[in-house]
Protein backbone atom coordinates (compact mmCIF):
# COMPACT_ATOMS: atom_id res chain seq x y z
CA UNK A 1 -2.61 -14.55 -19.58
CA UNK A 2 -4.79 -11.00 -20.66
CA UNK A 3 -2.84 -7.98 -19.38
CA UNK A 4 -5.75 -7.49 -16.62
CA UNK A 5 -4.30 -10.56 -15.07
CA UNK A 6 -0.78 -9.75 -15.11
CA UNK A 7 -1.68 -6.53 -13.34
CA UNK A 8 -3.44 -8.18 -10.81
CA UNK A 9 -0.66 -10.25 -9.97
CA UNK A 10 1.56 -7.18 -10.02
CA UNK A 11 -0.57 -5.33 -7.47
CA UNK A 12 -0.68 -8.53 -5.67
CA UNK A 13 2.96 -9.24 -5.30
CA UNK A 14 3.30 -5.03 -4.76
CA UNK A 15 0.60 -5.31 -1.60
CA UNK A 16 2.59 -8.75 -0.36
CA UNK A 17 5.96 -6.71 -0.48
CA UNK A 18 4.59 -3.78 1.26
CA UNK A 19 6.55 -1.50 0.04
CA UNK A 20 5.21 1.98 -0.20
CA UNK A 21 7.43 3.55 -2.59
CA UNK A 22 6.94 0.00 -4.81
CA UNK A 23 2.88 0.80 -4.76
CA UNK A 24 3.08 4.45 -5.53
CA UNK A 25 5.55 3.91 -8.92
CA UNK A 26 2.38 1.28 -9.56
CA UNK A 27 -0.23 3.56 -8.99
CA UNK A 28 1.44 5.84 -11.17
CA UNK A 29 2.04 3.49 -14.27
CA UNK A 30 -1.58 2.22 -14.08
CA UNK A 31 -2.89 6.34 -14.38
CA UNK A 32 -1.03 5.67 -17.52
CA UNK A 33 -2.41 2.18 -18.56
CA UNK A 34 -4.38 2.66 -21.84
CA UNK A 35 -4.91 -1.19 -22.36
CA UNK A 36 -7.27 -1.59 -19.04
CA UNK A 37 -10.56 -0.46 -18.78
CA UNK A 38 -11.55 2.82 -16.44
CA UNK A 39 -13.04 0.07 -14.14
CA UNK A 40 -10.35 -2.34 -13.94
CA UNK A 41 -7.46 0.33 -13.74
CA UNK A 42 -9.62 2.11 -10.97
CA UNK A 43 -10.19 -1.09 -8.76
CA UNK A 44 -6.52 -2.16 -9.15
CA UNK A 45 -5.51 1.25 -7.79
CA UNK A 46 -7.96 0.78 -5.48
CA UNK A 47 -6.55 -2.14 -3.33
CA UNK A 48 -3.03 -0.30 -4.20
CA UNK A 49 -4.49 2.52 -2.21
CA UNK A 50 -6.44 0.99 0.68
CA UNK A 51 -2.85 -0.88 1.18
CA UNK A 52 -0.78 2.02 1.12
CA UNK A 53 -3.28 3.84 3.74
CA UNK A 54 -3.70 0.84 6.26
CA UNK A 55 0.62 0.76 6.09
CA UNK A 56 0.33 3.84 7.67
CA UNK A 57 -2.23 3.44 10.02
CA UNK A 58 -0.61 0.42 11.09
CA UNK A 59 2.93 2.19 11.65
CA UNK A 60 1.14 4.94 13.42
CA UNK A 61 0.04 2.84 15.75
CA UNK A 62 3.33 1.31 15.98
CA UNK A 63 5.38 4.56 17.12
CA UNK A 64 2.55 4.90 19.13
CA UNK A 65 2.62 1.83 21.33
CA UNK A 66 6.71 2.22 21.49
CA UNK A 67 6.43 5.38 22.71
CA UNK A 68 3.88 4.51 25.41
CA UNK A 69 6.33 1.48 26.13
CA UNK A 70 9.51 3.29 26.46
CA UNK A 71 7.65 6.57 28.47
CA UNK A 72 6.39 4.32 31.11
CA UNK A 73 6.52 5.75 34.46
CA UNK A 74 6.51 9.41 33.07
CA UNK A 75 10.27 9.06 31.73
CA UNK A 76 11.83 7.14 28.89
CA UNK A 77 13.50 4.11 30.26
């Protein structure tokens, strides 16, 4: 296995954890990856970073719709 694969199936099994603080400790070790190309090291952080950003837009809109839930009628329930 070429070390390009092995980090793709690290930033695979990072984006299936979801784990935000797991991504960003990846993002910073492939800055730091001399063995991958520009290319390869950029589009790994890439998907690393597009996860990390829908996360939050997803628990945004989480707190979001639990607020409007438990405000319903003007007061929280």
């Amino acid at each position: 296995m070429s070390h390009l694969d092995e980090v793709i199936a690290r930033v695979d099994a990072a984006v299936e954890e979801s784990v935000i603080t797991h991504m960003n400790e990846l993002l910073v070790e492939l800055s730091e990856d001399t063995e991958l190309t520009r290319e390869d090291r950029y589009a790994q952080q890439q998907r690393l970073r597009n996860t990390i950003a829908h996360h939050g837009k997803q628990h945004k809109e989480e707190a979001e719709a639990r607020h409007e839930h438990l405000t319903q009628g003007g007061s929280i329930l």
